[in-house]
N, C-alpha and C. Protein backbone atom coordinates (compact mmCIF):
# COMPACT_ATOMS: atom_id res chain seq x y z
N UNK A 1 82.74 97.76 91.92
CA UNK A 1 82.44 97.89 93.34
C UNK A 1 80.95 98.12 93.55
N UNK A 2 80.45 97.63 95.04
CA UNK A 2 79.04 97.51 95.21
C UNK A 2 78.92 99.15 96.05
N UNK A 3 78.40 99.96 95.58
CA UNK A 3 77.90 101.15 96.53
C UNK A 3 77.18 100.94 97.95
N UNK A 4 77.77 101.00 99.01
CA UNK A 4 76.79 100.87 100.60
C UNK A 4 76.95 102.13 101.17
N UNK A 5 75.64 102.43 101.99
CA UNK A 5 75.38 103.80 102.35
C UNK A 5 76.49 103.30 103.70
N UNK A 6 77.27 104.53 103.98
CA UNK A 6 77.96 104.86 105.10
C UNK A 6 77.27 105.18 106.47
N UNK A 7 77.49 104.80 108.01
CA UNK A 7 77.09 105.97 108.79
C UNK A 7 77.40 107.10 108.49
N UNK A 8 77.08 107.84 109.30
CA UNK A 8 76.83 109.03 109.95
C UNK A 8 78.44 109.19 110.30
N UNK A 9 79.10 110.30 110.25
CA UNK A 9 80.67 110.24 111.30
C UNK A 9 79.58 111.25 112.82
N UNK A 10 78.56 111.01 112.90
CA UNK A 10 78.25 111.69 114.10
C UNK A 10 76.65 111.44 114.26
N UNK A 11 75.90 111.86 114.93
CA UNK A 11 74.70 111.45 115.55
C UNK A 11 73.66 112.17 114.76
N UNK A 12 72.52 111.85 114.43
CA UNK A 12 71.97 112.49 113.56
C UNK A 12 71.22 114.13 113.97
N UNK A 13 71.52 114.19 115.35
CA UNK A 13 71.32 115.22 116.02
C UNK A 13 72.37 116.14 116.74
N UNK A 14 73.76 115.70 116.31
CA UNK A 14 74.78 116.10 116.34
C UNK A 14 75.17 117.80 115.75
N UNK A 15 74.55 118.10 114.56
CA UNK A 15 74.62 119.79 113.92
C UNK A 15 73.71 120.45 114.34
N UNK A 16 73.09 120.10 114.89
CA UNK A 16 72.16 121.18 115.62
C UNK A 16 72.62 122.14 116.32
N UNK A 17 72.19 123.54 115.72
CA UNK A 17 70.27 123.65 115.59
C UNK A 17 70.83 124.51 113.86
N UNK A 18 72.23 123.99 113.43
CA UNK A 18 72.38 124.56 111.93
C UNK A 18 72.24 123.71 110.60
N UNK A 19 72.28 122.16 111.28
CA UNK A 19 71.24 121.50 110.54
C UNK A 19 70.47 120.40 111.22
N UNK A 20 69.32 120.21 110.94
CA UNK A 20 68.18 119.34 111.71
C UNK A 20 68.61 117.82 111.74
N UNK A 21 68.12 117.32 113.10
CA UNK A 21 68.01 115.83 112.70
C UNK A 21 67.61 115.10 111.88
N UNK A 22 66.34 115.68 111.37
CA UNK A 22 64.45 115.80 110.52
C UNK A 22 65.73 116.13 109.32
N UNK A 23 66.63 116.75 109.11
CA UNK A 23 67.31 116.77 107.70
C UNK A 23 68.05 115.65 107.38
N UNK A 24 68.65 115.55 108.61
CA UNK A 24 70.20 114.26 108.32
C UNK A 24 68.78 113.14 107.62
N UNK A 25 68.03 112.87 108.58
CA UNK A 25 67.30 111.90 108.94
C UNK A 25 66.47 111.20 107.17
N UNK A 26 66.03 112.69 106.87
CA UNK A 26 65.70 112.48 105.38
C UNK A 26 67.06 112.39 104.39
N UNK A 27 67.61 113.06 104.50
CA UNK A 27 68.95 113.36 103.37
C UNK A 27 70.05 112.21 103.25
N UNK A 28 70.07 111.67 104.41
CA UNK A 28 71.21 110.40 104.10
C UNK A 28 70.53 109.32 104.18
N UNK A 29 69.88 109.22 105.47
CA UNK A 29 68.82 107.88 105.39
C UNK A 29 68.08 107.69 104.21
N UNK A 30 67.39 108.38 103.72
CA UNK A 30 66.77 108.69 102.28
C UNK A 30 66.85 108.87 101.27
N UNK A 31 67.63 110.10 100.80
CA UNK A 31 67.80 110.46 99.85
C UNK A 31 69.43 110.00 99.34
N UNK A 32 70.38 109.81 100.38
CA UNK A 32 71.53 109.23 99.80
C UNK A 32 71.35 108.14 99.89
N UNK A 33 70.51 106.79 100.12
CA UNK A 33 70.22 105.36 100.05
C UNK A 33 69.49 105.80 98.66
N UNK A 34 68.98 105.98 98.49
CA UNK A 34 67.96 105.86 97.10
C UNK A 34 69.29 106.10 95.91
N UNK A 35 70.55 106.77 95.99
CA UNK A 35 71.47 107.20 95.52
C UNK A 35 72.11 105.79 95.41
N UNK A 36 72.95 104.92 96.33
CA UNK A 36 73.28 103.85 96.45
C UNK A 36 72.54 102.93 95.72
N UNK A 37 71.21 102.60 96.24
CA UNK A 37 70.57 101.12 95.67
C UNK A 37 69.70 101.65 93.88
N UNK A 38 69.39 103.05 93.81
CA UNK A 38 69.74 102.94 91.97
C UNK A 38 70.74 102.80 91.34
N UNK A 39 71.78 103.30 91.88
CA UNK A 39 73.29 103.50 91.40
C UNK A 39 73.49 101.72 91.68
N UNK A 40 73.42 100.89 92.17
CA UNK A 40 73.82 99.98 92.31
C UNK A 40 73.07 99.05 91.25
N UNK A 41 71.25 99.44 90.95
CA UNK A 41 70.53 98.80 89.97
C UNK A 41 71.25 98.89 88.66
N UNK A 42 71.73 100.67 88.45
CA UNK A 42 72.01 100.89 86.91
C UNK A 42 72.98 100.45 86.49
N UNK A 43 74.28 99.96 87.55
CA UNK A 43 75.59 99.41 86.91
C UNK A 43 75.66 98.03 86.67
N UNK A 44 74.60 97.36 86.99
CA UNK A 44 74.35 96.36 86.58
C UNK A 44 74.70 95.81 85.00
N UNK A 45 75.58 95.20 85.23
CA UNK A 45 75.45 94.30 83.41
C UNK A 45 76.33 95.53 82.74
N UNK A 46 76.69 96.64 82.88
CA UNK A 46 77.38 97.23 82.38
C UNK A 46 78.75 97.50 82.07
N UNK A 47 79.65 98.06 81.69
CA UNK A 47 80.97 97.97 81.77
C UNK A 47 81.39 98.96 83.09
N UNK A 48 80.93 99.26 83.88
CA UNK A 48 81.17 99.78 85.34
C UNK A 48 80.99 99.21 86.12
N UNK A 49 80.45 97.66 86.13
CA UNK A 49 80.64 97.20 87.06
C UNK A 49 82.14 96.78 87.58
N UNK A 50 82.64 96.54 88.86
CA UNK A 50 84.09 96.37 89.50
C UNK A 50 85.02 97.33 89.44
N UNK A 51 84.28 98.75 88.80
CA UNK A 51 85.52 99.81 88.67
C UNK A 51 85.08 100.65 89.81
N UNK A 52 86.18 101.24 90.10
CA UNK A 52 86.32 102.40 91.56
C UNK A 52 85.16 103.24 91.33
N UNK A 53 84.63 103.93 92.29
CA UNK A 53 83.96 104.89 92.53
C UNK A 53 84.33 106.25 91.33
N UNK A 54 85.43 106.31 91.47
CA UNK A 54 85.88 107.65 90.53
C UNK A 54 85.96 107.50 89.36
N UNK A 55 86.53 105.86 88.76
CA UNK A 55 86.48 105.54 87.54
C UNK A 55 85.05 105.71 87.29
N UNK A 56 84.01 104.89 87.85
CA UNK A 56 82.34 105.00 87.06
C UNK A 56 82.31 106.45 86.92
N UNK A 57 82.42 107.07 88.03
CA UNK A 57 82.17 108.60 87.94
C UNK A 57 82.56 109.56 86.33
N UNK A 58 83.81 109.72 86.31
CA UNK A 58 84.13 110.30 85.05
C UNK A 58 84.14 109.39 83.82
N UNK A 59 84.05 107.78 84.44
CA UNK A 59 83.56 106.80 82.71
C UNK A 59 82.46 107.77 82.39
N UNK A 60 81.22 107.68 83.34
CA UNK A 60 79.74 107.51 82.85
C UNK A 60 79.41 108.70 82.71
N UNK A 61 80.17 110.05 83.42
CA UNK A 61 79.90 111.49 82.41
C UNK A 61 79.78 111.54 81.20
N UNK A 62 78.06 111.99 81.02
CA UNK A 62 78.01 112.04 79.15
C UNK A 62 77.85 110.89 78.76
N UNK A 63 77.66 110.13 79.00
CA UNK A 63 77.82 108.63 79.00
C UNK A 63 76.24 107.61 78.87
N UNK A 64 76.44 107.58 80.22
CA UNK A 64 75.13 106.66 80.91
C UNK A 64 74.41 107.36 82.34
N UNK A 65 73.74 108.54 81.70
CA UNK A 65 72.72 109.34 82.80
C UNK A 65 73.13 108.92 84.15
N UNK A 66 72.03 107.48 83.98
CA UNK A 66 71.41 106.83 85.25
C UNK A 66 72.75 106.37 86.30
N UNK A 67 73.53 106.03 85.33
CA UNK A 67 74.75 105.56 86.20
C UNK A 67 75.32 106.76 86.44
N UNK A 68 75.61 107.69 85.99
CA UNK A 68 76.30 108.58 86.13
C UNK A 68 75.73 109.85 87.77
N UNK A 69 74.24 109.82 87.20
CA UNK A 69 73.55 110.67 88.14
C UNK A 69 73.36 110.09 89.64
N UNK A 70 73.59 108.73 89.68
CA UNK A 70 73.58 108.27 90.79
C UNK A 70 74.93 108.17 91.70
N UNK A 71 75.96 108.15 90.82
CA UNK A 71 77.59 107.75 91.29
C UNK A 71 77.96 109.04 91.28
N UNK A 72 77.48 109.92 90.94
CA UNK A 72 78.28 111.28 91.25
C UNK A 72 77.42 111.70 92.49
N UNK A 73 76.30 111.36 92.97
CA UNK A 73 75.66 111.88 94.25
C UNK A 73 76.10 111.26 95.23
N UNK A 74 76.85 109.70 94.80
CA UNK A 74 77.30 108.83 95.74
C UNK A 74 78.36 109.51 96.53
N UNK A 75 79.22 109.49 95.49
CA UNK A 75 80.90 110.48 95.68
C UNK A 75 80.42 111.75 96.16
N UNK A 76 79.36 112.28 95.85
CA UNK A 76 79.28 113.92 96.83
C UNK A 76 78.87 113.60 97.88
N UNK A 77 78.15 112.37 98.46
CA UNK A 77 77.48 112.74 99.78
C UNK A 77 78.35 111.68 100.74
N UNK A 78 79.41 111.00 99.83
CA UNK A 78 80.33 110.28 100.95
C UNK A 78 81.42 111.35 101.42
N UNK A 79 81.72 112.44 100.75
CA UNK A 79 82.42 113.61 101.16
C UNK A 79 81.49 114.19 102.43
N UNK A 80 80.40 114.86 101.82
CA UNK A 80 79.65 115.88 101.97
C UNK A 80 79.57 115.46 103.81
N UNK A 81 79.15 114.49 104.80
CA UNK A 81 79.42 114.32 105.58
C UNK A 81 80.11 114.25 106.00
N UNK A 82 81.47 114.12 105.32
CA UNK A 82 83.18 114.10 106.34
C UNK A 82 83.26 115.71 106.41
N UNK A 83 82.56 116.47 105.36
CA UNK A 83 82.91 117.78 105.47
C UNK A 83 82.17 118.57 106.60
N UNK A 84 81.57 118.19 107.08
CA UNK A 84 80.64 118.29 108.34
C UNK A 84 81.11 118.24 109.53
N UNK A 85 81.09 118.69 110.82
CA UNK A 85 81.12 118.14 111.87
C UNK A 85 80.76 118.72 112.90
N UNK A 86 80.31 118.18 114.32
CA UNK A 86 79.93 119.16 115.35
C UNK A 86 80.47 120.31 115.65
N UNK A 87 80.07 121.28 115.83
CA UNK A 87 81.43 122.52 116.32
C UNK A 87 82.18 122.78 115.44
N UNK A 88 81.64 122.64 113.89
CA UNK A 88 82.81 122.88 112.84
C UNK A 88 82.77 124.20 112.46
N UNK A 89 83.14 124.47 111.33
CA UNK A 89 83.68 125.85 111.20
C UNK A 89 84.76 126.36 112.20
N UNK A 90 85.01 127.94 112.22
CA UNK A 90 86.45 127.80 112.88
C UNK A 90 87.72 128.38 112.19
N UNK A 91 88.86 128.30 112.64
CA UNK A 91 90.21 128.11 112.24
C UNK A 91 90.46 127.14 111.42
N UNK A 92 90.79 127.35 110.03
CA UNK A 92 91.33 127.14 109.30
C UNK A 92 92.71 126.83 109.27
N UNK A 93 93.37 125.24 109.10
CA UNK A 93 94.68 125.11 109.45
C UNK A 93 96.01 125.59 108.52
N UNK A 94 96.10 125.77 108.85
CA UNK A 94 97.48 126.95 108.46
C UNK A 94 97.78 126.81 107.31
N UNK A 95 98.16 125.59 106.58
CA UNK A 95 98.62 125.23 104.81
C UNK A 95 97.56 125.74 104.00
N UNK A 96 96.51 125.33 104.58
CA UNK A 96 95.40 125.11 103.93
C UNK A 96 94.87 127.16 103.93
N UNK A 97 94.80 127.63 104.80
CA UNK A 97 94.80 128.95 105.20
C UNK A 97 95.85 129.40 103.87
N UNK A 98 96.77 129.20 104.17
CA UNK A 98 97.68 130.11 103.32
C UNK A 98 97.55 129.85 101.46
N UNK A 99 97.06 129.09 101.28
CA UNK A 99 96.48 127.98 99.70
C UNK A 99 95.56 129.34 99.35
N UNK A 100 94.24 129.22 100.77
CA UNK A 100 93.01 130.22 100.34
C UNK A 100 93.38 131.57 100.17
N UNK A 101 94.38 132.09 100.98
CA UNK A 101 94.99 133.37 101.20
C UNK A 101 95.69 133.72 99.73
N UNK A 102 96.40 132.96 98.80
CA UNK A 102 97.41 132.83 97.95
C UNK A 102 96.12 132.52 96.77
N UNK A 103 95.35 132.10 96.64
CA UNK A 103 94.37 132.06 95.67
C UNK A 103 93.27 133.44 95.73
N UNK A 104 92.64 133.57 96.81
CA UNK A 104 91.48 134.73 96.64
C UNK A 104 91.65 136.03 97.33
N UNK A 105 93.03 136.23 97.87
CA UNK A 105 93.37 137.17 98.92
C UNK A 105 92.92 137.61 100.34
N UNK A 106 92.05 136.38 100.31
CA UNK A 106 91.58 136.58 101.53
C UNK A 106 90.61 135.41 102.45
N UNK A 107 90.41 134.82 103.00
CA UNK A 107 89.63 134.05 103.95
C UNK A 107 88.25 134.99 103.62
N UNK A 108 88.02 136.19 103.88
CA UNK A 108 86.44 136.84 104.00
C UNK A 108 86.32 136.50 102.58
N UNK A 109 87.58 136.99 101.19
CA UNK A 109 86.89 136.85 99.93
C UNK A 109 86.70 135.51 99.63
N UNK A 110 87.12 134.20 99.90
CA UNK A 110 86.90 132.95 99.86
C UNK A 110 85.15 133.09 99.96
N UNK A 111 85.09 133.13 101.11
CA UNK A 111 83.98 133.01 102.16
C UNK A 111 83.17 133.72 100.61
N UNK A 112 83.22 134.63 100.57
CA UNK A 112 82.13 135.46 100.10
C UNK A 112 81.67 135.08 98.57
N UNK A 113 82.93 134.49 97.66
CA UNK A 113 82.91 133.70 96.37
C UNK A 113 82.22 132.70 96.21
N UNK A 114 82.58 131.56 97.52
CA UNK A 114 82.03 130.29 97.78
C UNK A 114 80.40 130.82 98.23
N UNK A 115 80.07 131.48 98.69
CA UNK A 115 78.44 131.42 99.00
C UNK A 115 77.60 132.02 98.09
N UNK A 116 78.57 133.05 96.76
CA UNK A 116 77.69 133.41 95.94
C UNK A 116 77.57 131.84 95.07
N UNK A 117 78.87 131.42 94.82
CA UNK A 117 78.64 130.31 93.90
C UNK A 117 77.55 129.30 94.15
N UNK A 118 77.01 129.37 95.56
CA UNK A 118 76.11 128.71 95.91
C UNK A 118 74.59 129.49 95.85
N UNK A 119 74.76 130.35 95.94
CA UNK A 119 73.51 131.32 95.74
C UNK A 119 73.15 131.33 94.32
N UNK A 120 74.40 131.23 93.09
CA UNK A 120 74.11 131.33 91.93
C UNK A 120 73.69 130.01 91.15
N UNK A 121 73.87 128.90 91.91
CA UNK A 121 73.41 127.46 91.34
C UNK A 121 71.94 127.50 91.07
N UNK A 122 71.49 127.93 89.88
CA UNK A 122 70.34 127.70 89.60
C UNK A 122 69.78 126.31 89.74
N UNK A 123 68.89 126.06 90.63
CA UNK A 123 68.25 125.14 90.99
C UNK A 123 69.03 124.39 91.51
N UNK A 124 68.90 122.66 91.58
CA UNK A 124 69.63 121.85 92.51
C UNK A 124 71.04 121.91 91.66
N UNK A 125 72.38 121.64 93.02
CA UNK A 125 73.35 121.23 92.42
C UNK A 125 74.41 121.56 93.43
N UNK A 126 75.95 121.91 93.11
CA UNK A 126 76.52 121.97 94.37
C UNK A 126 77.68 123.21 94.08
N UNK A 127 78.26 123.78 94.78
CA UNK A 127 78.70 124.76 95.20
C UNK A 127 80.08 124.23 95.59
N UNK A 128 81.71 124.20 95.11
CA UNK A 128 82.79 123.52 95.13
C UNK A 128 83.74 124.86 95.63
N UNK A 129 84.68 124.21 96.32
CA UNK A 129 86.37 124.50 96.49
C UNK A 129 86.95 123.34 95.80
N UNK A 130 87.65 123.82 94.84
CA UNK A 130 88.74 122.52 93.95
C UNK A 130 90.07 122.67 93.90
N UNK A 131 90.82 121.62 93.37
CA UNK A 131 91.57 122.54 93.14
C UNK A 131 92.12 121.84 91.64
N UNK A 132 92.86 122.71 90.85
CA UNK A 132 92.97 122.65 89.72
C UNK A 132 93.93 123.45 88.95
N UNK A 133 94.85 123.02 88.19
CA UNK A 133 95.88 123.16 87.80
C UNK A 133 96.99 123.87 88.99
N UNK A 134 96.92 122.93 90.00
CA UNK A 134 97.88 123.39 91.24
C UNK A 134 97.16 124.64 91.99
N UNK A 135 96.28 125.17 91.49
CA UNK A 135 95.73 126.48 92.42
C UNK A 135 94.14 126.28 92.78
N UNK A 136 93.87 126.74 93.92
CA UNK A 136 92.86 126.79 94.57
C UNK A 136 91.18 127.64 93.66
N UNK A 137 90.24 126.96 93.36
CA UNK A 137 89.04 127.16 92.44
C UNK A 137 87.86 127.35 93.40
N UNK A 138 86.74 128.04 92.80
CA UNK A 138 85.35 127.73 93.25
C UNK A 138 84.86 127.91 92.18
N UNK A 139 84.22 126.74 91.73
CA UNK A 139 83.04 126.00 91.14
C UNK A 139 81.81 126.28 91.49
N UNK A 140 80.71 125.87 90.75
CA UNK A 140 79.32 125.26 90.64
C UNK A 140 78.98 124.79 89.47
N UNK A 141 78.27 123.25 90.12
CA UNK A 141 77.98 122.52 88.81
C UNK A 141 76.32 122.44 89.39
N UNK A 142 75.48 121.91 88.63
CA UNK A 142 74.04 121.38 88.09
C UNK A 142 74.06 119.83 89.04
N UNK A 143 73.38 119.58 89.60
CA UNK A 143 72.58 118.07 89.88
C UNK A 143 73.65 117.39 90.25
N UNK A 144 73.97 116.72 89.86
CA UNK A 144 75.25 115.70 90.39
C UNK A 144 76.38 115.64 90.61
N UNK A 145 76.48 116.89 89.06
CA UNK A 145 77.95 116.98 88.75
C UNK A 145 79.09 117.42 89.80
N UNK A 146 80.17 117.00 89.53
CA UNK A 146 81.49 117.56 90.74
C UNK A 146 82.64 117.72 90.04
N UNK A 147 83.65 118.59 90.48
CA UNK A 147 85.30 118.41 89.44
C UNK A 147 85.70 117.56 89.17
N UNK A 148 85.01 116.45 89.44
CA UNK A 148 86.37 114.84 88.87
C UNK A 148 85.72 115.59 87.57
N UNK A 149 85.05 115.78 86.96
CA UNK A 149 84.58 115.22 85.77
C UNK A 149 85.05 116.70 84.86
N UNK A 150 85.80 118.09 85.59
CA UNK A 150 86.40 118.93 84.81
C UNK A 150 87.53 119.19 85.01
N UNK A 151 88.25 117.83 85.20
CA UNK A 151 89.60 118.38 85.48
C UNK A 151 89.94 118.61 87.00
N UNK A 152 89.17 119.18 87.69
CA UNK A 152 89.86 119.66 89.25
C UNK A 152 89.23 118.26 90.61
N UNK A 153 89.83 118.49 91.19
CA UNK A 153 89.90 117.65 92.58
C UNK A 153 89.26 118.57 93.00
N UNK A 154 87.90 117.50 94.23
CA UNK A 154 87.09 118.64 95.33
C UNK A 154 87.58 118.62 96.47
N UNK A 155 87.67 119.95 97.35
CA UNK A 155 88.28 119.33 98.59
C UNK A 155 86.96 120.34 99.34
N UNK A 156 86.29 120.74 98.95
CA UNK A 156 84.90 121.08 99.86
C UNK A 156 83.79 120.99 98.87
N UNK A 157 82.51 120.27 99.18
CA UNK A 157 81.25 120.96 98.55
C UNK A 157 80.23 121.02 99.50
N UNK A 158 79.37 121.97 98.99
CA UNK A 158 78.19 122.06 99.84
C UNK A 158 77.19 121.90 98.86
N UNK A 159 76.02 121.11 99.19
CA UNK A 159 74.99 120.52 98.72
C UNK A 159 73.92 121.59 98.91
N UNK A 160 73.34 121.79 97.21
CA UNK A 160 72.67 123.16 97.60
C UNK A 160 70.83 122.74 96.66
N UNK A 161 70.76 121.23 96.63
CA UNK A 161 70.04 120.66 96.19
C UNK A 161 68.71 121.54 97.71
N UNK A 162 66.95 121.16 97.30
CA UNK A 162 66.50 121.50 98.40
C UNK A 162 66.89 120.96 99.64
N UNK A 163 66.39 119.65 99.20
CA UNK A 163 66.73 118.64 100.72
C UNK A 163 67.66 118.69 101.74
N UNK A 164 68.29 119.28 101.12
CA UNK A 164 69.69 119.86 101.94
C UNK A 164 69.42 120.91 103.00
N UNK A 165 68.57 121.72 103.16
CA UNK A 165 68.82 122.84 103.44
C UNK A 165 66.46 123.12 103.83
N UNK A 166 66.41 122.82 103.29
CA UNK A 166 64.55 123.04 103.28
C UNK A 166 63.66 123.08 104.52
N UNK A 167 64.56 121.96 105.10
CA UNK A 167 63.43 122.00 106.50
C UNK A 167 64.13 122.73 107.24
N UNK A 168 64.92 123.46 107.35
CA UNK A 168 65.94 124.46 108.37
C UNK A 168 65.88 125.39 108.01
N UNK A 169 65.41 126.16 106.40
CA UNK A 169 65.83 127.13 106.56
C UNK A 169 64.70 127.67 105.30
N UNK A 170 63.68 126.68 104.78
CA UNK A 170 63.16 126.82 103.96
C UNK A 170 63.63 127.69 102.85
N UNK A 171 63.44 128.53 102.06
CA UNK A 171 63.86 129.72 100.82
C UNK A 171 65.21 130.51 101.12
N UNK A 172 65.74 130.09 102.07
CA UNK A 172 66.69 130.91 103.05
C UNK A 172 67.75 131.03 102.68
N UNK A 173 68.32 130.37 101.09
CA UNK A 173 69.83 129.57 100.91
C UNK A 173 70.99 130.31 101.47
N UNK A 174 70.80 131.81 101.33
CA UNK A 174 72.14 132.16 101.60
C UNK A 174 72.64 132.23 103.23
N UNK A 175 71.21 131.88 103.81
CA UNK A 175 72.06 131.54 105.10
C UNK A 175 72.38 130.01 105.55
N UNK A 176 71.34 129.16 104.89
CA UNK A 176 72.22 127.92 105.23
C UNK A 176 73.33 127.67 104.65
N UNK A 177 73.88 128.42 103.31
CA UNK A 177 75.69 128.65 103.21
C UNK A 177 76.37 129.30 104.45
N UNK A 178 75.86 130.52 104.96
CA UNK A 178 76.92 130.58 105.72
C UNK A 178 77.02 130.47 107.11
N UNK A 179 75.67 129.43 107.21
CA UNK A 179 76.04 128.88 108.45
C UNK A 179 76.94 127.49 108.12
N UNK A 180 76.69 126.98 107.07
CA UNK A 180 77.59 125.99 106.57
C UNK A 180 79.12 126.42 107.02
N UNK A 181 79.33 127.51 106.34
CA UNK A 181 80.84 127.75 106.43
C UNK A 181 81.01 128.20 107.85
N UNK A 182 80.66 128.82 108.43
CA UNK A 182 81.09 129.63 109.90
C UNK A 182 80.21 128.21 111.21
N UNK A 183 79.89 127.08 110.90
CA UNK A 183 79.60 126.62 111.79
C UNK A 183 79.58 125.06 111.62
N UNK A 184 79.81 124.55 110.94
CA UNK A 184 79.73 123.17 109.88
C UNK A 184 80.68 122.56 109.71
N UNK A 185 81.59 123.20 108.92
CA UNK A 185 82.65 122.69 108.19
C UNK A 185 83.73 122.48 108.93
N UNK A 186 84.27 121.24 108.61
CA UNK A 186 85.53 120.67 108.96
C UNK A 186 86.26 120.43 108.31
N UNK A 187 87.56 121.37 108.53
CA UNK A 187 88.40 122.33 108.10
C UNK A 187 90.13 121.53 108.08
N UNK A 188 89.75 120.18 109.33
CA UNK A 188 90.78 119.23 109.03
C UNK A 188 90.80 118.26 108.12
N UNK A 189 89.37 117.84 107.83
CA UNK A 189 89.65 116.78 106.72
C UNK A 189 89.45 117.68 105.18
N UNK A 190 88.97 118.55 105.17
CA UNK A 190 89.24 119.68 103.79
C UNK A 190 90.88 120.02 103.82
N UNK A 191 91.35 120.50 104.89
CA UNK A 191 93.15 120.18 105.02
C UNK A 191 93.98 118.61 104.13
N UNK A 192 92.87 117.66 104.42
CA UNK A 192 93.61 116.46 104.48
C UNK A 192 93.39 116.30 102.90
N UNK A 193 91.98 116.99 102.67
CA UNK A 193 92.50 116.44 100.71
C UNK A 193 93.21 117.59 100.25
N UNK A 194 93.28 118.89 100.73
CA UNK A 194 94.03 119.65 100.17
C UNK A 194 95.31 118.93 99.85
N UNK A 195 96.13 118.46 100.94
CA UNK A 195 97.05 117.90 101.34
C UNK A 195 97.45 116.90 100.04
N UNK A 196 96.47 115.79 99.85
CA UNK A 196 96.58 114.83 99.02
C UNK A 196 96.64 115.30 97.70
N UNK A 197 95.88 116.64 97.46
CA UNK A 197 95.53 116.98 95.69
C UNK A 197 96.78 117.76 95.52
N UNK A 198 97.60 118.32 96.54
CA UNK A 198 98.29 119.34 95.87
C UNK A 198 99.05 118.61 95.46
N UNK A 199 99.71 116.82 96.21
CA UNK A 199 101.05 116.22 96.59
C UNK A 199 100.18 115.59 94.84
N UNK A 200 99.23 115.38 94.34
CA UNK A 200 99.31 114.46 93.15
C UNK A 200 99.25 115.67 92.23
């Protein structure tokens, strides 16, 4: 398969004022195209070319860097915007509520796991809800990496690379996590892979 950058599911001035236009504007226009058209140079001639998104992904772990580092940013940032949305954050829908409740005892301790894991990502990389062996996880991996490649399904990440987060909030990380979570996140389509990972 050929990698093409996606819209936007919303206006690039749509998260404001918890994330910038001046961010979307660099981060997907930019920095996730540069993701696409290397990722699309490196699979060239290789044995990844015509395989799914997820297949290159966990083929080229350990594998083939270039392919690898590009197709795993692909797969995080074609999420990473569905996980987004105007007016997000919020109520948490009920299955999905009771998953987090039944894993960390709590919605606040969720909350509070998920933003250290993001606080603790030394340098770029991303900050996960997975899920894995039937129960609900938080992760952090390095640069590209995501759970296809340890076993668990992602059903949230937050991108804790700079670009993400730099022009809003400069050195600030732990609050662009939790404005992420309390104002960002959309909590129906994180429902909808919950939904899908538990049923496989």
């Amino acid at each position: 398969m050929t990698f093409t950058l996606p819209d936007l599911p919303y206006a690039h001035d749509a998260l404001q004022p918890f994330m910038s236009k001046e961010t979307l504007e660099y981060h997907h226009d930019k920095h996730h195209l540069a993701y696409v058209n290397n990722g699309n140079n490196a699979i060239k001639g290789t044995e990844f070319e015509g395989k799914s998104l997820e297949e290159i992904v966990k083929g080229s772990y350990g594998k083939n860097a270039a392919v690898f580092n590009n197709a795993g940013q692909h797969y995080n940032h074609l999420h990473f915007w569905k996980w987004m949305k105007p007016n997000g954050g919020g109520k948490i829908p009920g299955a999905l509520e009771k998953a987090i409740v039944d894993s960390f005892g709590s919605v606040d301790k969720f909350k509070e796991d998920f933003i250290a894991a993001g606080i603790g990502q030394f340098g770029s990389g991303w900050a996960w809800l997975e899920v894995k062996g039937g129960k609900l996880a938080i992760s952090k991996t390095p640069n590209g990496e995501n759970p296809l490649v340890h076993g668990g399904t992602p059903i949230l990440g937050v991108d804790v690379w700079e670009h993400s987060y730099y022009i809003d909030y400069r050195n600030r990380r732990p609050d662009y996590l939790k404005a992420f979570l309390e104002s960002l996140v959309n909590w129906e389509y994180v429902a909808e892979l919950h939904g899908a990972a538990a049923k496989g």
